[in-house]
Protein backbone atom coordinates (compact mmCIF):
# COMPACT_ATOMS: atom_id res chain seq x y z
CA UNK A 1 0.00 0.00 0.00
CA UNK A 2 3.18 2.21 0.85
CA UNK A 3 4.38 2.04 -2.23
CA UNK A 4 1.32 2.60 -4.06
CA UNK A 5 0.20 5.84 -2.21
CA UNK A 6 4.23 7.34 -3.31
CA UNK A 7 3.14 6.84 -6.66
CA UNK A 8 0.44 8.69 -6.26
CA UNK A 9 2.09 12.08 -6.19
CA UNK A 10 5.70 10.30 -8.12
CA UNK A 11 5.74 10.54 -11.77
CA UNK A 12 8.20 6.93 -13.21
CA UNK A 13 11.79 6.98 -13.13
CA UNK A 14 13.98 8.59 -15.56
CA UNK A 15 18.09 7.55 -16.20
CA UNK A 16 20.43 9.05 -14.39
CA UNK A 17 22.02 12.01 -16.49
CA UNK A 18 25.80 12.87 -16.13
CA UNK A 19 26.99 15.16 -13.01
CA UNK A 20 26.52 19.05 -13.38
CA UNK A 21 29.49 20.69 -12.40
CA UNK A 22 29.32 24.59 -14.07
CA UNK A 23 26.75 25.29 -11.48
CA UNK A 24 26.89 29.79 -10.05
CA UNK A 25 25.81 30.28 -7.10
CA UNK A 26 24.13 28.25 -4.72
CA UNK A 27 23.79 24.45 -4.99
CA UNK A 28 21.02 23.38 -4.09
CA UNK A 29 19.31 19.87 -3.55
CA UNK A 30 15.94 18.75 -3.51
CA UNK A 31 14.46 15.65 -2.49
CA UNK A 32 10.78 16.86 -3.06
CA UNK A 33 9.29 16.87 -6.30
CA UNK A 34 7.09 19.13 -5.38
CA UNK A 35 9.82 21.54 -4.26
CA UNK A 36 11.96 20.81 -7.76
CA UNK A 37 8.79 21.76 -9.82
CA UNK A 38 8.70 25.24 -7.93
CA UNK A 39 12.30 26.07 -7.82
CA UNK A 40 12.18 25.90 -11.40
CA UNK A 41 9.16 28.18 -11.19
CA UNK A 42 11.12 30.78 -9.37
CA UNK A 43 13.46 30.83 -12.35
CA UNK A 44 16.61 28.73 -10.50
CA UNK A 45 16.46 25.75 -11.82
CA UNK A 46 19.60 25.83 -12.96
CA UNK A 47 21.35 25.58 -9.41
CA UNK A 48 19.61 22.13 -8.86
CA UNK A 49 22.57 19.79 -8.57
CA UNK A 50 20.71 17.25 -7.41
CA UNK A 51 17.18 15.88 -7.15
CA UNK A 52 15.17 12.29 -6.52
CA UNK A 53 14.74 10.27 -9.40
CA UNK A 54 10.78 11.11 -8.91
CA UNK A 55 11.83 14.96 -9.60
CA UNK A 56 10.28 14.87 -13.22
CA UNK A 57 8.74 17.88 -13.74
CA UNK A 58 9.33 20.00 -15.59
CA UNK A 59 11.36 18.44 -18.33
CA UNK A 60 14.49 20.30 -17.86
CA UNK A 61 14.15 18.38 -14.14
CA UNK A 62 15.08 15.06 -15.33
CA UNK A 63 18.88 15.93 -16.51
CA UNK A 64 19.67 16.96 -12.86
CA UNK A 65 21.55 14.02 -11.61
CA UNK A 66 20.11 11.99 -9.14
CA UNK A 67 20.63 10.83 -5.64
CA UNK A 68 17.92 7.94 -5.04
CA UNK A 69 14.24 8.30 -4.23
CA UNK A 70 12.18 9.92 -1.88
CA UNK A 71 12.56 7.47 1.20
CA UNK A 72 15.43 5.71 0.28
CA UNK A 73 18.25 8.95 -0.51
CA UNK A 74 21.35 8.03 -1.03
CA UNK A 75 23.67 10.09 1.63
CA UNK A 76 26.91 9.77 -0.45
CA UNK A 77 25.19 11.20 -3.68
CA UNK A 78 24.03 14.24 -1.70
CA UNK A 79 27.52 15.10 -0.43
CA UNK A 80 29.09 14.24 -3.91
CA UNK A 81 27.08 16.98 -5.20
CA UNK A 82 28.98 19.54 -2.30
CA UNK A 83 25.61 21.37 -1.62
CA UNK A 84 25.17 24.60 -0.35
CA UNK A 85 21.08 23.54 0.30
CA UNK A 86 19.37 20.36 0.75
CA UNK A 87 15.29 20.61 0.96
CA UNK A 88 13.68 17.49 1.93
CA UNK A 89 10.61 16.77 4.07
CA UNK A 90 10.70 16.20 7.68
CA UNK A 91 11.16 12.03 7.07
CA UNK A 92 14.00 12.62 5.33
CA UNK A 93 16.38 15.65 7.01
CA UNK A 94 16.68 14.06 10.53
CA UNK A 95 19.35 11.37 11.27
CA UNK A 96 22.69 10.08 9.91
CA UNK A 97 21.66 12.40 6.78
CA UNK A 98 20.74 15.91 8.66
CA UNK A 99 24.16 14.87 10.63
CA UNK A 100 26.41 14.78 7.69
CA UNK A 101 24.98 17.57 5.96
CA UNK A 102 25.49 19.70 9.08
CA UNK A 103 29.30 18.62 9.41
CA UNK A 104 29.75 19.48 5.55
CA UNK A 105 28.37 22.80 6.41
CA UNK A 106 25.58 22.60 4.25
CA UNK A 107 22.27 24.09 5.07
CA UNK A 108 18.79 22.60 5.19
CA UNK A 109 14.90 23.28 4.83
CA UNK A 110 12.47 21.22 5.99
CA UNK A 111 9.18 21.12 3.94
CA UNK A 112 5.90 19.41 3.79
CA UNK A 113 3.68 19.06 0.54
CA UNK A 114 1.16 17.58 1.51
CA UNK A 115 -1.85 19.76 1.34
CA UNK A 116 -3.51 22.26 -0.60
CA UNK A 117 -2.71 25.03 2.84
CA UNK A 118 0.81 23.52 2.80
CA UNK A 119 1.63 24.71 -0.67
CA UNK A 120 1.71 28.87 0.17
CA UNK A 121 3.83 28.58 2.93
CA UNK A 122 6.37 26.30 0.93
CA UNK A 123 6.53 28.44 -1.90
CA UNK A 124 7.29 31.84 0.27
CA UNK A 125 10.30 28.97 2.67
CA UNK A 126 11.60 28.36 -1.09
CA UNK A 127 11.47 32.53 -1.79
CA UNK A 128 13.58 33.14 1.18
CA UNK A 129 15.81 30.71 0.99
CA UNK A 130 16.72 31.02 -2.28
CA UNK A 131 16.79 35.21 -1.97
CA UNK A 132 13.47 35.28 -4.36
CA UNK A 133 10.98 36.64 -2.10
CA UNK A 134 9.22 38.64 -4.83
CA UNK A 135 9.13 36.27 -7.44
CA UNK A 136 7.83 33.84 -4.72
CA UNK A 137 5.24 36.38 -3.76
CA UNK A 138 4.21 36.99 -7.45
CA UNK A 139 4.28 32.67 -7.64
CA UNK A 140 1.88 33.15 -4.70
CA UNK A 141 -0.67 35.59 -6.19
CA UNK A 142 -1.09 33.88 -9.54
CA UNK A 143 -1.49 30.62 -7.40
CA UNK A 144 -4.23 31.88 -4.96
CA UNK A 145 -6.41 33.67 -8.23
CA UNK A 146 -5.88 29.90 -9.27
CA UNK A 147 -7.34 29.19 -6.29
CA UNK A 148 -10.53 31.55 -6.52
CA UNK A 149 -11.36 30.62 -10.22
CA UNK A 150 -11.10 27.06 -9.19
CA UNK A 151 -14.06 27.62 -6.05
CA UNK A 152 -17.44 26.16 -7.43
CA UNK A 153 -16.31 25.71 -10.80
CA UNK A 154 -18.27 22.65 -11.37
CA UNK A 155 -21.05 23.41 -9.03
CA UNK A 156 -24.32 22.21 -10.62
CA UNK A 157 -28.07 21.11 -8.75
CA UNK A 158 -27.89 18.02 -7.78
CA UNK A 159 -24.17 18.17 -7.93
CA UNK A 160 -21.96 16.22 -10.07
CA UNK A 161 -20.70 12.78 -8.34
CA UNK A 162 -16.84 11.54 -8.75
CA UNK A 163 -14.74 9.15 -7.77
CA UNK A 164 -10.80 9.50 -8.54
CA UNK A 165 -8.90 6.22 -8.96
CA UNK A 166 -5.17 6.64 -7.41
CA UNK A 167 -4.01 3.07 -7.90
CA UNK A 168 -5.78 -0.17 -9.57
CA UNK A 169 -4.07 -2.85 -8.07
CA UNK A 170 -5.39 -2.85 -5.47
CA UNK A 171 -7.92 -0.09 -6.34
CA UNK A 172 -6.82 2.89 -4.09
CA UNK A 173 -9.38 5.67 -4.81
CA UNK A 174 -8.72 9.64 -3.46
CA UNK A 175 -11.31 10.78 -0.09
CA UNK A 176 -12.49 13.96 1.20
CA UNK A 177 -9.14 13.75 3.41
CA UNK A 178 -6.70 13.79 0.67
CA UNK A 179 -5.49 16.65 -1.52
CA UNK A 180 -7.20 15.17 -4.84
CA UNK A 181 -10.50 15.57 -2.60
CA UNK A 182 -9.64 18.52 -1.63
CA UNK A 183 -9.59 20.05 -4.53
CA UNK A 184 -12.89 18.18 -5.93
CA UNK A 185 -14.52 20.26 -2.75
CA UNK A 186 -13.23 23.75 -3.75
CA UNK A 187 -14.44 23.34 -7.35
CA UNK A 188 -18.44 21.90 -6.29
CA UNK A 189 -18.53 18.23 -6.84
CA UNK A 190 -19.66 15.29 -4.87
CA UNK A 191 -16.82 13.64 -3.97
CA UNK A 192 -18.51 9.83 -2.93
CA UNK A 193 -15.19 8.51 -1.02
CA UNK A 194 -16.34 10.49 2.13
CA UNK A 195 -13.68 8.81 4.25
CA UNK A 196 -12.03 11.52 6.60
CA UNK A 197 -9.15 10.37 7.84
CA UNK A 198 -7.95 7.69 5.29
CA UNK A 199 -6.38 9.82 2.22
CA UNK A 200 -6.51 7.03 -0.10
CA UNK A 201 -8.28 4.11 1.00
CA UNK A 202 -8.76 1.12 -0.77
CA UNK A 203 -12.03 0.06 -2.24
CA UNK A 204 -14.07 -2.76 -3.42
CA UNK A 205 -15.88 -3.37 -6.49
CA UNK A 206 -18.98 -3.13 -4.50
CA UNK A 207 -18.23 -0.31 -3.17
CA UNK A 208 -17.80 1.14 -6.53
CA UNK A 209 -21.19 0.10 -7.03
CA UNK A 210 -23.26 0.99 -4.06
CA UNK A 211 -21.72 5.01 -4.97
CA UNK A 212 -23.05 5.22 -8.27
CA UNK A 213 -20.22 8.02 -9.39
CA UNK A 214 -21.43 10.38 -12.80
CA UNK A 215 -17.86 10.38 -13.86
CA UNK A 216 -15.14 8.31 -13.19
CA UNK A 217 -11.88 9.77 -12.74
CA UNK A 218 -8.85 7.72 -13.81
CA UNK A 219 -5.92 8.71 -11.91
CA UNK A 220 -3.56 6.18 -11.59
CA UNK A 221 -0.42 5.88 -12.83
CA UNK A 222 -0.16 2.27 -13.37
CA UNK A 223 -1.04 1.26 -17.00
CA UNK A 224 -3.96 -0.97 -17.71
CA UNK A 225 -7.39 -0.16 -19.10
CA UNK A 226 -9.50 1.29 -16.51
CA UNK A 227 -12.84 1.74 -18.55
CA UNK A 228 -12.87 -1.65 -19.60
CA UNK A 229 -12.48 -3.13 -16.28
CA UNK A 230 -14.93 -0.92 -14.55
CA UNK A 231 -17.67 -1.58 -17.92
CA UNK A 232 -17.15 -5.03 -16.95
CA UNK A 233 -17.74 -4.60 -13.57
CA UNK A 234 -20.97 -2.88 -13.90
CA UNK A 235 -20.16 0.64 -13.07
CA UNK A 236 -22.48 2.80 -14.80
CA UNK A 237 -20.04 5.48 -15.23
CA UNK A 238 -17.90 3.35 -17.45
CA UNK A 239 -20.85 2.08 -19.15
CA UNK A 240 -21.45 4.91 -20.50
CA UNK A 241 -17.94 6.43 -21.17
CA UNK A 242 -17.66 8.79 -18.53
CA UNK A 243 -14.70 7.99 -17.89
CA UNK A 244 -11.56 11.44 -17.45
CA UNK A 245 -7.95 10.02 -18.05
CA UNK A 246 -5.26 12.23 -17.20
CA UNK A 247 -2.15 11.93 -19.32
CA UNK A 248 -0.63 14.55 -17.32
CA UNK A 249 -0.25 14.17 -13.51
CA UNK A 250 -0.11 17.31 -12.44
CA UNK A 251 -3.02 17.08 -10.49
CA UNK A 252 -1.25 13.97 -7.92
CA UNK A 253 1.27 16.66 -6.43
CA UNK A 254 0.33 19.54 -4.71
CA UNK A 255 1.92 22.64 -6.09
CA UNK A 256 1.01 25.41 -8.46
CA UNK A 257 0.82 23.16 -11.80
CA UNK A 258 -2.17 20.29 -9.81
CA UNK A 259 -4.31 24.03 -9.23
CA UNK A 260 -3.82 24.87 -12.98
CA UNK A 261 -4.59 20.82 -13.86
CA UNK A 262 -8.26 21.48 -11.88
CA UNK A 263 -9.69 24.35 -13.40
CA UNK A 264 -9.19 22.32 -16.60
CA UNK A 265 -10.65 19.00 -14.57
CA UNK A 266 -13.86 20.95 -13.69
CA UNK A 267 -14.48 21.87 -16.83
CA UNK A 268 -13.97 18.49 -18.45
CA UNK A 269 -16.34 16.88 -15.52
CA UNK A 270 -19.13 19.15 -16.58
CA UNK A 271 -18.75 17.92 -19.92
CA UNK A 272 -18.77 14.27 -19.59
CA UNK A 273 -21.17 14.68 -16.49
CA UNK A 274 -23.33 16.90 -19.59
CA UNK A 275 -24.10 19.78 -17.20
């Protein structure tokens, strides 16, 4: 289930690309994705020296060289990249690697990504770390409008329902308590996983059933035929080709680019929902 749940927000792996070493400035790690995908935004990605092999967005991202994954870092590849700044959640910067970092003299910044509330304050940590306050602050504004066009987007009487499918083996679909639910709130749909602690629990077939959902919402990253499957399995949704796909995952990692990826989403919904 562990592992299913990281792919959630984790894009696949890409090859490890040869070491940067004509890096100005401050070098800077990041074993976030999240955190990658905004530095870039600020305009510094190139002092990334190193980042997880998850760190795939945007495309310029994967030729940073990389120094393992999100839980399992590799310690020497940080230091060989003689950073200035690691950024890594609070998991990861504690222990034998927080340690060596601190005796190598490089500095650290704790982050979490994990909601839609955690994303402001991360961006304006990343500004002030980096010395791009304003540009963080502009990042900010353009993220909260984001924000307001996204609120009741898709609202409609009765509203529309959705389920999103995170994983399909087993089927791992997104609840009210996750930030793929949270964002189905802000924009006025029915979210029918109304689990509140569980993020991403894992459902039944039947369960599938008993909700009924008006448009299915294929999330997962694993490949396989989702439509098909659920058609099979009775769900009306399917059925009836109701089914969104997402070919980018923007939307699985919370950040700037998963606010821009649900204004489109709401609008698609209403369409295939025929609202």
């Amino acid at each position: 289930m562990k592992s299913i749940l990281l792919c959630l927000f984790l894009a696949t792996a890409c090859a490890r690309p040869a070491e940067r070493t004509d890096v100005g400035g401050p070098r800077v790690v990041s074993l976030i994705p999240n955190a990658t995908e905004i530095i870039f935004d600020l305009g510094l990605g190139d002092h990334l020296v190193g980042a997880t092999r998850y760190c795939d967005r945007p495309a310029a991202a994967r030729r940073i060289p990389r120094v393992g994954g999100i839980l399992d870092v590799s310690s020497e590849a940080v230091l060989a990249t003689r950073p200035d700044l690691v950024i890594g959640s609070p998991k990861v910067l504690r222990g034998h690697l927080a340690d060596l970092l601190s005796k190598a003299g490089a500095d650290t910044l704790v982050l979490d990504f994990d909601t839609a509330e955690s994303v402001v304050p991360g961006i304006r940590a990343l500004g002030r770390a980096l010395n791009r306050g304003e540009r963080a602050d502009r990042l900010v504004r353009t993220l909260e409008k984001d924000f307001d066009d996204l609120r009741d987007r898709a609202r409609t009487n009765p509203p529309v329902k959705v389920l999103f499918v995170a994983g399909r083996n087993p089927l791992v679909v997104a609840s009210r308590a996750s930030f793929i639910g949270d964002l189905l709130e802000r924009m006025g749909v029915e979210n029918v996983v109304t689990a509140q602690r569980i993020p991403y629990p894992t459902w039944s077939l039947e369960q599938m059933l008993r909700a009924d959902p008006d448009v299915l919402l294929d999330g997962a990253v694993e490949a396989g035929d989702l439509e098909g499957s659920m058609a099979a399995g009775g769900i009306r949704a399917a059925r009836e080709g109701r089914v969104l796909s997402f070919a980018d995952h923007a939307l699985l990692r919370p950040g700037p680019a998963a606010v821009r990826a649900a204004l489109k989403l709401a609008d698609d919904i209403l369409v295939s929902a025929g609202r």
